[in-house]
PDB file of N, CA and C in Angstrom:
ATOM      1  N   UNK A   1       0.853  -1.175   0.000  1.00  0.00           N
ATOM      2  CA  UNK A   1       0.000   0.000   0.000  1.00  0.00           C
ATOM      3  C   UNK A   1       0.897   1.235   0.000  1.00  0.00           C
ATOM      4  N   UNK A   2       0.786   1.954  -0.606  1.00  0.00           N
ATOM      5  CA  UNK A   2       1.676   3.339  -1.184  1.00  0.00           C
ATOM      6  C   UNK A   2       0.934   4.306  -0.598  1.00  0.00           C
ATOM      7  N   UNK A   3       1.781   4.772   0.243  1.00  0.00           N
ATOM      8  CA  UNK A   3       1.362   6.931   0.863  1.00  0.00           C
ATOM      9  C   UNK A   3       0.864   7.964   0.067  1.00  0.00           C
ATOM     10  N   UNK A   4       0.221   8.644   0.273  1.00  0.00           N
ATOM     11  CA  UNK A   4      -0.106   9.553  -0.739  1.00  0.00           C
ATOM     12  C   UNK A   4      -0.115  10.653   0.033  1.00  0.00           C
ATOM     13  N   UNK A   5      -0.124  11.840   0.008  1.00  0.00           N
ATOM     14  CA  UNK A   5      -0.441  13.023   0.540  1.00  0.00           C
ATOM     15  C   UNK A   5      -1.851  13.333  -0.378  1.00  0.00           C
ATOM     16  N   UNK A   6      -2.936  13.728   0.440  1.00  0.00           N
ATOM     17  CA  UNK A   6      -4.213  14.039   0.047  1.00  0.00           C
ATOM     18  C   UNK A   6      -4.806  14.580   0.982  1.00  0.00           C
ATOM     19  N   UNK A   7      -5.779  15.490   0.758  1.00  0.00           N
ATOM     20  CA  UNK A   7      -6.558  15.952   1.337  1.00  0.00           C
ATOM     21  C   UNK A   7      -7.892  15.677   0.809  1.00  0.00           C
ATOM     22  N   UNK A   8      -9.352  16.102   1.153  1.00  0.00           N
ATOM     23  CA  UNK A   8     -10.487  16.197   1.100  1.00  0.00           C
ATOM     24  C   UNK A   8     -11.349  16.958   1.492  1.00  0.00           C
ATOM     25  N   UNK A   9     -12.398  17.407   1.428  1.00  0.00           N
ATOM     26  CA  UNK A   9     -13.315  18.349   1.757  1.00  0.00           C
ATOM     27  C   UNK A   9     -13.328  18.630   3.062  1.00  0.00           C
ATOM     28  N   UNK A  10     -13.249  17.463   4.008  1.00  0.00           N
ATOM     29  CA  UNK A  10     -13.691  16.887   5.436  1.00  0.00           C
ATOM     30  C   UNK A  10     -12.346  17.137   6.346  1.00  0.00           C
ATOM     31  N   UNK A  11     -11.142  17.150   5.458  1.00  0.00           N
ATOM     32  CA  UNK A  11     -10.297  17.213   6.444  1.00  0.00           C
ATOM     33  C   UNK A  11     -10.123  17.722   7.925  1.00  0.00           C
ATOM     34  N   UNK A  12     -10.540  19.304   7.539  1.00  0.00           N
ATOM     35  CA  UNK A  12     -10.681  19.545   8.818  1.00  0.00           C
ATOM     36  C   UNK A  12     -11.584  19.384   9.422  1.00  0.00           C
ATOM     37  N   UNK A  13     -12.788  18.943   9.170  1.00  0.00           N
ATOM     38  CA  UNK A  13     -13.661  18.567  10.226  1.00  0.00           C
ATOM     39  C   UNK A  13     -13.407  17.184  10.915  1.00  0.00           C
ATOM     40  N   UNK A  14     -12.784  16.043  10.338  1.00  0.00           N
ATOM     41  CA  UNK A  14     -12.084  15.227  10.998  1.00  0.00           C
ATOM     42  C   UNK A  14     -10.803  15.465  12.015  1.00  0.00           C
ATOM     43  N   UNK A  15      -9.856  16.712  11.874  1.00  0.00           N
ATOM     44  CA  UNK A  15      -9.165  16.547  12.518  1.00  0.00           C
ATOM     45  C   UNK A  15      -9.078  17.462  13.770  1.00  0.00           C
ATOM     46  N   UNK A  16     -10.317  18.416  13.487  1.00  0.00           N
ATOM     47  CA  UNK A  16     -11.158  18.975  14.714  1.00  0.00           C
ATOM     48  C   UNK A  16     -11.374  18.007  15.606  1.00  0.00           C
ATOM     49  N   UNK A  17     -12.610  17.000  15.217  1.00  0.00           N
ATOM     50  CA  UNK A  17     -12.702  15.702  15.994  1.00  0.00           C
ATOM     51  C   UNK A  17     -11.470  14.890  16.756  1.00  0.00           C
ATOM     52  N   UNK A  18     -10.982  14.603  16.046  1.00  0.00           N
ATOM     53  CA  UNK A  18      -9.407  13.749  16.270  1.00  0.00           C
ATOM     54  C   UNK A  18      -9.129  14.601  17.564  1.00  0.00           C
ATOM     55  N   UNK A  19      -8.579  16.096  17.487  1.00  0.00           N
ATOM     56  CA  UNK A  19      -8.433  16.567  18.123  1.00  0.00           C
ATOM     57  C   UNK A  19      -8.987  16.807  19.581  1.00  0.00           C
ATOM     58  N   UNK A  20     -10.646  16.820  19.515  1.00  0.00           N
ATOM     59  CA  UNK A  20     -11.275  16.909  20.492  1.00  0.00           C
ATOM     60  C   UNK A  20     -11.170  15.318  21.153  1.00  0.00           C
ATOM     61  N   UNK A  21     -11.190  14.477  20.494  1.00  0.00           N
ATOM     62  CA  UNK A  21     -10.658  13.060  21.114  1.00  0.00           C
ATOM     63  C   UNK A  21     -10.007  12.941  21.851  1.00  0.00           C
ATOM     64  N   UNK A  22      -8.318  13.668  21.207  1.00  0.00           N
ATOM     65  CA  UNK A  22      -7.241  13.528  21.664  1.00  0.00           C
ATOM     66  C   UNK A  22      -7.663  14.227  23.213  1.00  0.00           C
ATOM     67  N   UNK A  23      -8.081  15.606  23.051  1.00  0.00           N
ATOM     68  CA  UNK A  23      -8.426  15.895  24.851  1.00  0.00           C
ATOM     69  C   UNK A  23      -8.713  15.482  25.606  1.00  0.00           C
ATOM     70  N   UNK A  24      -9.865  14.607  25.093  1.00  0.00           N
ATOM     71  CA  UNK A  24     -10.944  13.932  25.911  1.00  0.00           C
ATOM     72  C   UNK A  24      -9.910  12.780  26.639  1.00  0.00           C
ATOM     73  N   UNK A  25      -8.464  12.043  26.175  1.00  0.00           N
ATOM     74  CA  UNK A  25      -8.582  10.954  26.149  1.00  0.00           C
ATOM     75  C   UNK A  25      -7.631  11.672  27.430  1.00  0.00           C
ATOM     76  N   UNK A  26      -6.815  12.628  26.998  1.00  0.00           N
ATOM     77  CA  UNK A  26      -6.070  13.411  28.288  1.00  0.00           C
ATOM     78  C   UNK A  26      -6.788  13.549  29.250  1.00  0.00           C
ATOM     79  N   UNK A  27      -8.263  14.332  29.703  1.00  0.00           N
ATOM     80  CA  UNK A  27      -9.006  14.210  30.839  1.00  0.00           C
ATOM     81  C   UNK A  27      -9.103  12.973  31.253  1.00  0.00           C
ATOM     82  N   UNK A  28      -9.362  11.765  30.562  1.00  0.00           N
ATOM     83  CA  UNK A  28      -9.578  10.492  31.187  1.00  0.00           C
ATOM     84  C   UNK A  28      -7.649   9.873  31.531  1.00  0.00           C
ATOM     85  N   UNK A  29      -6.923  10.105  31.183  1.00  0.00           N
ATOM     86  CA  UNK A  29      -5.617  10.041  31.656  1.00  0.00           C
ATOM     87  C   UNK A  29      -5.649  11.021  33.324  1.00  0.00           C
ATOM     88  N   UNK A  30      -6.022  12.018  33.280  1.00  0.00           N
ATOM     89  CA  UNK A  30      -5.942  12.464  34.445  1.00  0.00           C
ATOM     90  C   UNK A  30      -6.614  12.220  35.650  1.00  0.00           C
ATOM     91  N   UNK A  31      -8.459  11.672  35.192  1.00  0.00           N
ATOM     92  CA  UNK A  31      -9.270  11.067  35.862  1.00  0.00           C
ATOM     93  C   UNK A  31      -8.610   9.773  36.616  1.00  0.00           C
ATOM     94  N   UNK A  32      -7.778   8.989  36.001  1.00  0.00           N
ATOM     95  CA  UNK A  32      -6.972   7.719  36.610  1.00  0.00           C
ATOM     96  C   UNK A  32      -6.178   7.575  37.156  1.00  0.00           C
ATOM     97  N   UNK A  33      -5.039   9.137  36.856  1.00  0.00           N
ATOM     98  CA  UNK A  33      -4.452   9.105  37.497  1.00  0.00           C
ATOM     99  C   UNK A  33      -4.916   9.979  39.208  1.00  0.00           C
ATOM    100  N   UNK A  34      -5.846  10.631  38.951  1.00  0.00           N
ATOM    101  CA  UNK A  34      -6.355  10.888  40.334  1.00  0.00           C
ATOM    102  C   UNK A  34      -7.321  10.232  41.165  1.00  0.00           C
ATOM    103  N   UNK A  35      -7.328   9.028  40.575  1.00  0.00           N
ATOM    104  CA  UNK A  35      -7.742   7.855  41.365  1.00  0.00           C
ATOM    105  C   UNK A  35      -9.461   7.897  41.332  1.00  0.00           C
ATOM    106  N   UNK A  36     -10.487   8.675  39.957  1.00  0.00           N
ATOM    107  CA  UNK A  36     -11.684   9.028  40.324  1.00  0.00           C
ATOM    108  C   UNK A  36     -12.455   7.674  39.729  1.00  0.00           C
ATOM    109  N   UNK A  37     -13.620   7.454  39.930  1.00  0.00           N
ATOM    110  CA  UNK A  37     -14.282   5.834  40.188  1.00  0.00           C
ATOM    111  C   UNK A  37     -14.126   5.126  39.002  1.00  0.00           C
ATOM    112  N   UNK A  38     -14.207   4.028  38.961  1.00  0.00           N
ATOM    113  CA  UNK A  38     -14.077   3.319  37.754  1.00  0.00           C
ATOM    114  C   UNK A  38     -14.721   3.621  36.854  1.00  0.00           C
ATOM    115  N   UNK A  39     -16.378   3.577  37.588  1.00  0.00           N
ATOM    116  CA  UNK A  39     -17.290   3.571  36.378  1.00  0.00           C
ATOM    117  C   UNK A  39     -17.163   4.916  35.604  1.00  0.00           C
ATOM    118  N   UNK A  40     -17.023   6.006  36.315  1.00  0.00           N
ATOM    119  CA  UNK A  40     -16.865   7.049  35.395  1.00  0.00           C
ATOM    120  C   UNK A  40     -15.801   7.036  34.341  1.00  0.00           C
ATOM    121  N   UNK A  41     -14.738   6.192  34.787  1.00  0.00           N
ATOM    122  CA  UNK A  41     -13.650   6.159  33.066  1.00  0.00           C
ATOM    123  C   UNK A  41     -14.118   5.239  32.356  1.00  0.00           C
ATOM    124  N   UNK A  42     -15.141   4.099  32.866  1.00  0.00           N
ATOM    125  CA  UNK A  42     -15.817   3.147  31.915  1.00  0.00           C
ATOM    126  C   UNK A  42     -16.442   4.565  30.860  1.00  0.00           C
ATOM    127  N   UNK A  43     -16.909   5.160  31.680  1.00  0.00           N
ATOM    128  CA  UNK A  43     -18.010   5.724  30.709  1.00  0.00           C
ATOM    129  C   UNK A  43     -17.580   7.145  29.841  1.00  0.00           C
ATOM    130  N   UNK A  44     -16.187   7.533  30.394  1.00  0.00           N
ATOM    131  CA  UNK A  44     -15.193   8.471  29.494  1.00  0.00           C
ATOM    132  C   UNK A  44     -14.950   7.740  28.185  1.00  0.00           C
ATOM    133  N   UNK A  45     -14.480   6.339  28.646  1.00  0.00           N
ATOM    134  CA  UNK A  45     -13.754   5.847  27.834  1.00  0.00           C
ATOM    135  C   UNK A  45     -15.208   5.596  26.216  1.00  0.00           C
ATOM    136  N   UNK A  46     -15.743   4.926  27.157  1.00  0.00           N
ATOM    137  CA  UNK A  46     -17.146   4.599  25.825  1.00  0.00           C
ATOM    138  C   UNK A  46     -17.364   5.698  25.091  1.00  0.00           C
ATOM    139  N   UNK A  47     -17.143   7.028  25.722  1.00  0.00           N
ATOM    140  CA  UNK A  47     -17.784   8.118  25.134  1.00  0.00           C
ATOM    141  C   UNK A  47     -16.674   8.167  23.562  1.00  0.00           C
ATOM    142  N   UNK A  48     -15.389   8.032  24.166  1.00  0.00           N
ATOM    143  CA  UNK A  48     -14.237   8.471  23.286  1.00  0.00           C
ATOM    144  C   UNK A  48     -14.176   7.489  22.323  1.00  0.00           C
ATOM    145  N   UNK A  49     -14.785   6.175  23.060  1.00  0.00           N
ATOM    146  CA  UNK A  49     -14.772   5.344  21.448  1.00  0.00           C
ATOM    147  C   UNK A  49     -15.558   5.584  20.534  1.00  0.00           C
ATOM    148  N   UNK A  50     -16.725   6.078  20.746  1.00  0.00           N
ATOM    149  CA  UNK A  50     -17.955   6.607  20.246  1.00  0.00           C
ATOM    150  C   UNK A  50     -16.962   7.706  19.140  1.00  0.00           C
ATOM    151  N   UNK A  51     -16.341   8.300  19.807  1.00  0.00           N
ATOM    152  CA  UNK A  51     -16.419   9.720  19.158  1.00  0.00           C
ATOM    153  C   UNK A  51     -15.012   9.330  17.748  1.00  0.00           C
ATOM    154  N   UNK A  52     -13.922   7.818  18.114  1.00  0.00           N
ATOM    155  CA  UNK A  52     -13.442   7.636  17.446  1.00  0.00           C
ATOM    156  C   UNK A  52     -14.005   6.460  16.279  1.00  0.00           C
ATOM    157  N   UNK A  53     -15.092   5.933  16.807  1.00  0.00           N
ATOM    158  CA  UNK A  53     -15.946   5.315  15.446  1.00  0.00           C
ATOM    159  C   UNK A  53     -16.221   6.539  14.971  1.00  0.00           C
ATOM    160  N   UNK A  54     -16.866   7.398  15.138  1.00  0.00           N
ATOM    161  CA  UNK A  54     -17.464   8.530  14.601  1.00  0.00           C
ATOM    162  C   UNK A  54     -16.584   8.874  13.006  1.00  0.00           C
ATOM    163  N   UNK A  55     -15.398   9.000  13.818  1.00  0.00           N
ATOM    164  CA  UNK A  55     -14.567   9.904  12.748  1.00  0.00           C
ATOM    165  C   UNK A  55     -14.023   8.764  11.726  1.00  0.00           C
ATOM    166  N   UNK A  56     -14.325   7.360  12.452  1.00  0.00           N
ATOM    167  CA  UNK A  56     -13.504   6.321  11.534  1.00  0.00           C
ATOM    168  C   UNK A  56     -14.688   6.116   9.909  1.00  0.00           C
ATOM    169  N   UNK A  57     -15.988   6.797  10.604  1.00  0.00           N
ATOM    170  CA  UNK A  57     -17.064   7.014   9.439  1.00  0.00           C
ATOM    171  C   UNK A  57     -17.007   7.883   8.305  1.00  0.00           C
ATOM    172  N   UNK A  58     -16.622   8.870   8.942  1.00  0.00           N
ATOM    173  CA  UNK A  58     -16.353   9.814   8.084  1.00  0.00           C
ATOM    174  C   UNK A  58     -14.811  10.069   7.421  1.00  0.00           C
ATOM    175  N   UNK A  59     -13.790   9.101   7.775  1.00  0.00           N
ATOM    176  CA  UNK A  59     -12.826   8.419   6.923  1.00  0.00           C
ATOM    177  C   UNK A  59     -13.208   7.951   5.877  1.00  0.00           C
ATOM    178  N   UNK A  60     -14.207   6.948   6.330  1.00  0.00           N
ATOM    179  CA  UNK A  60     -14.554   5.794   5.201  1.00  0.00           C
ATOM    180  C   UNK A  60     -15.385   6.560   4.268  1.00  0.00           C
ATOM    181  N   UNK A  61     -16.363   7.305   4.489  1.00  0.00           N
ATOM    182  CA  UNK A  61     -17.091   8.374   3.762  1.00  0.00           C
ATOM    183  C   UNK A  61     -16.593   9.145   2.812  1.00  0.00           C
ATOM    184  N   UNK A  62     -15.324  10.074   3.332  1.00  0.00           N
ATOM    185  CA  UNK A  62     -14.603  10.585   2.517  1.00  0.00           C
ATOM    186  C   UNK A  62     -13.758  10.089   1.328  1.00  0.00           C
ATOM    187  N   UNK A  63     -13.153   8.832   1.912  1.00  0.00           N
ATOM    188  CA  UNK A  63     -12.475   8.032   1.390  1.00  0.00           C
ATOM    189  C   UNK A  63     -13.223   7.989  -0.187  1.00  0.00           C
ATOM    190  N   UNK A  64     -14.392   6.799   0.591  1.00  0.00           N
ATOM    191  CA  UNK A  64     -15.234   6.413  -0.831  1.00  0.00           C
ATOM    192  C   UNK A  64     -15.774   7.336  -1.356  1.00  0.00           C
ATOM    193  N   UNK A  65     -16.209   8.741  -1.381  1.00  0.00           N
ATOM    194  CA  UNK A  65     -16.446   9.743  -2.678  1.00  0.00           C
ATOM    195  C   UNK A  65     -15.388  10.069  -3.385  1.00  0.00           C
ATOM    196  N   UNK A  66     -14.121  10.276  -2.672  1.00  0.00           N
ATOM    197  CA  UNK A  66     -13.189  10.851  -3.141  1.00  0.00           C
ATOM    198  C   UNK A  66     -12.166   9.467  -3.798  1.00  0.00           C
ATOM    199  N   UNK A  67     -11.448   9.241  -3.030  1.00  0.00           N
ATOM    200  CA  UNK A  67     -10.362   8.217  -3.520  1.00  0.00           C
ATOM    201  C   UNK A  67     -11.074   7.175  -4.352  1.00  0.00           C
ATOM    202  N   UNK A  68     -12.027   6.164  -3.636  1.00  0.00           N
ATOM    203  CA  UNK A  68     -12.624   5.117  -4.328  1.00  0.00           C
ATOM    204  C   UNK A  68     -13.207   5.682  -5.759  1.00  0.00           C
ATOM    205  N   UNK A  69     -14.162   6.493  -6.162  1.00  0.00           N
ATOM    206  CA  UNK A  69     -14.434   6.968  -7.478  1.00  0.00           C
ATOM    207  C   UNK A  69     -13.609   7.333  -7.924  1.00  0.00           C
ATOM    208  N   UNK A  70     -12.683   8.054  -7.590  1.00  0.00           N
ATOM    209  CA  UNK A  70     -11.378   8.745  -8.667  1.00  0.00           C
ATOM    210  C   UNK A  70     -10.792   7.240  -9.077  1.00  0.00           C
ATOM    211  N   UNK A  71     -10.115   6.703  -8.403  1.00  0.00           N
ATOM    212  CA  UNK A  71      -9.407   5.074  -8.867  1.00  0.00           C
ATOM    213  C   UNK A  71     -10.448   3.907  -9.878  1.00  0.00           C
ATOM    214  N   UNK A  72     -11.575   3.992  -9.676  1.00  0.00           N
ATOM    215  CA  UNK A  72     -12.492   3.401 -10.394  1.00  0.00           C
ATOM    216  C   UNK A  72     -12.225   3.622 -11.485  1.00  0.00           C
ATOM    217  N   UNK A  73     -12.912   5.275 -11.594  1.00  0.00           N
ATOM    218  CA  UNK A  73     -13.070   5.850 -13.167  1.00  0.00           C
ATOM    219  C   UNK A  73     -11.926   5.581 -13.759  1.00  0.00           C
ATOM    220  N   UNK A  74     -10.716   5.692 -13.189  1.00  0.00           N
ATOM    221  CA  UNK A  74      -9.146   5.898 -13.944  1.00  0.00           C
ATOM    222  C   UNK A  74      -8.947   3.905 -13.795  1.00  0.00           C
ATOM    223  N   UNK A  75      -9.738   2.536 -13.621  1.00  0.00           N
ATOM    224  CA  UNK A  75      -9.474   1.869 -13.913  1.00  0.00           C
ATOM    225  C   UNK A  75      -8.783   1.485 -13.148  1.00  0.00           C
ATOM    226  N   UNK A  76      -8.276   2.108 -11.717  1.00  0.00           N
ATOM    227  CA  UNK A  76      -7.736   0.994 -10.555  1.00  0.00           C
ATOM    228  C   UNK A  76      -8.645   0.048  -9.773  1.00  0.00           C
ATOM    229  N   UNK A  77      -8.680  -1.057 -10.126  1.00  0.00           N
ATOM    230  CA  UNK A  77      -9.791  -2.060  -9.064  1.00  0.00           C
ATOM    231  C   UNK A  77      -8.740  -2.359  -7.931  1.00  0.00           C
ATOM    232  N   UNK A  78      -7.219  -1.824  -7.938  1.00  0.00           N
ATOM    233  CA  UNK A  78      -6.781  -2.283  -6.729  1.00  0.00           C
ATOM    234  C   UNK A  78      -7.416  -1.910  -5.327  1.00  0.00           C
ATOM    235  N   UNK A  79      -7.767  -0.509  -5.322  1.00  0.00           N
ATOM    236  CA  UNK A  79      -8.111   0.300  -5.109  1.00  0.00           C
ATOM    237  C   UNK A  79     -10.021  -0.792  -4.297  1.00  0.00           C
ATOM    238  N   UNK A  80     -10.176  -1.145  -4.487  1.00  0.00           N
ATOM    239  CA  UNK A  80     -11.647  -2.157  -3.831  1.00  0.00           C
ATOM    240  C   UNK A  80     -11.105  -3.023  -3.277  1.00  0.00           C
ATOM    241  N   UNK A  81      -9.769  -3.797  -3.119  1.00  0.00           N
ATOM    242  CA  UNK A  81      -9.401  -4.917  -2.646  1.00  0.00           C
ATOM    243  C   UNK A  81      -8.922  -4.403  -1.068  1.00  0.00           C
ATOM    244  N   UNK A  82      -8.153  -2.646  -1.193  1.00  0.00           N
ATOM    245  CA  UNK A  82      -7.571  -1.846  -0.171  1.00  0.00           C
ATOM    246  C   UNK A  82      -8.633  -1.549   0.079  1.00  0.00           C
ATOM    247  N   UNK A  83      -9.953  -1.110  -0.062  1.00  0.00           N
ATOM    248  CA  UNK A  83     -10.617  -0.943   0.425  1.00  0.00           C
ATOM    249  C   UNK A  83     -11.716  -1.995   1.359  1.00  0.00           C
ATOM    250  N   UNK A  84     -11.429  -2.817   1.067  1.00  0.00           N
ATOM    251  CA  UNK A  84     -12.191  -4.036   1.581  1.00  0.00           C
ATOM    252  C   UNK A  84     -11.425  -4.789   2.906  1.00  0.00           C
ATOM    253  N   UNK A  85      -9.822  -4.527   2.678  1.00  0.00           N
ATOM    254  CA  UNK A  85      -9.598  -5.000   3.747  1.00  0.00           C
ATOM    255  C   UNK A  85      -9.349  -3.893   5.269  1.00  0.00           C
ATOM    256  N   UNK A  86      -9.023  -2.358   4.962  1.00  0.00           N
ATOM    257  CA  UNK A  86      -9.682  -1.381   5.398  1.00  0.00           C
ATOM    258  C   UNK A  86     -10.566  -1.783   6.357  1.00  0.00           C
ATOM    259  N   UNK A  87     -11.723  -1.733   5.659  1.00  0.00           N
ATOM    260  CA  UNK A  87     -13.382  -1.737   6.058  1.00  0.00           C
ATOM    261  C   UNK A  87     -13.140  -3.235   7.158  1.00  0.00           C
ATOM    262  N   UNK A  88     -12.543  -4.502   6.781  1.00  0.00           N
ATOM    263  CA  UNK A  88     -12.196  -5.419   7.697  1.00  0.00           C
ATOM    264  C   UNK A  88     -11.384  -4.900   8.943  1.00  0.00           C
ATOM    265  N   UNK A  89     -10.770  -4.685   8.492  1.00  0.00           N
ATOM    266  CA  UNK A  89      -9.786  -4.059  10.040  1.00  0.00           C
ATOM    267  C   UNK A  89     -10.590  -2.947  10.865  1.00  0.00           C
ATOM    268  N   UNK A  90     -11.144  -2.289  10.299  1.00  0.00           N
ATOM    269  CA  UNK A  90     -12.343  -0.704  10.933  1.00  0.00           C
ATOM    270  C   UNK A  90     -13.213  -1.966  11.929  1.00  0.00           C
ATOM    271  N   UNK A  91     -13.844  -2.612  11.081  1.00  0.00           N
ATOM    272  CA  UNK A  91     -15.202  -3.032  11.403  1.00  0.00           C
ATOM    273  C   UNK A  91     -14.792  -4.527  12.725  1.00  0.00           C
TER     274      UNK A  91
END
């Protein structure tokens, strides 16, 4: 699988998210380390997975308008096989 530098429409609204993740995951780093109840980092933590499926959607979203149709039209089917195993590893 080959790197590309690309962007998309969404970028930054994904990496807003990412970002707000990344905080979230720091408050729950600090919540543990100050010893606060379990269940509440159970339920930090759920929140943050939530919020990193979220963005793993709108990866895949972006992805497939942008990358997947461009490689189609131009005749890459490699391009469905990377995408399929992707979507395996996400899911």
């Amino acid at each position: 699988m080959s790197e590309q530098v690309h962007s998309h429409q969404d970028t930054k609204r994904i990496v807003n998210r990412m970002s707000r993740a990344i905080g979230h995951m720091e408050s729950i780093k600090r919540m543990i380390e100050e010893g606060r109840d379990c269940s509440e980092v159970l339920i930090q933590l759920s929140a943050v997975r939530s919020a990193i499926n979220n963005v793993g959607k709108l990866v895949l979203a972006d992805h497939i308008k942008h990358c997947v149709v461009d490689a189609v039209q131009s005749g890459d089917d490699q391009v469905l096989e990377d995408l399929g195993r992707a979507v395996d590893k996400f899911l």
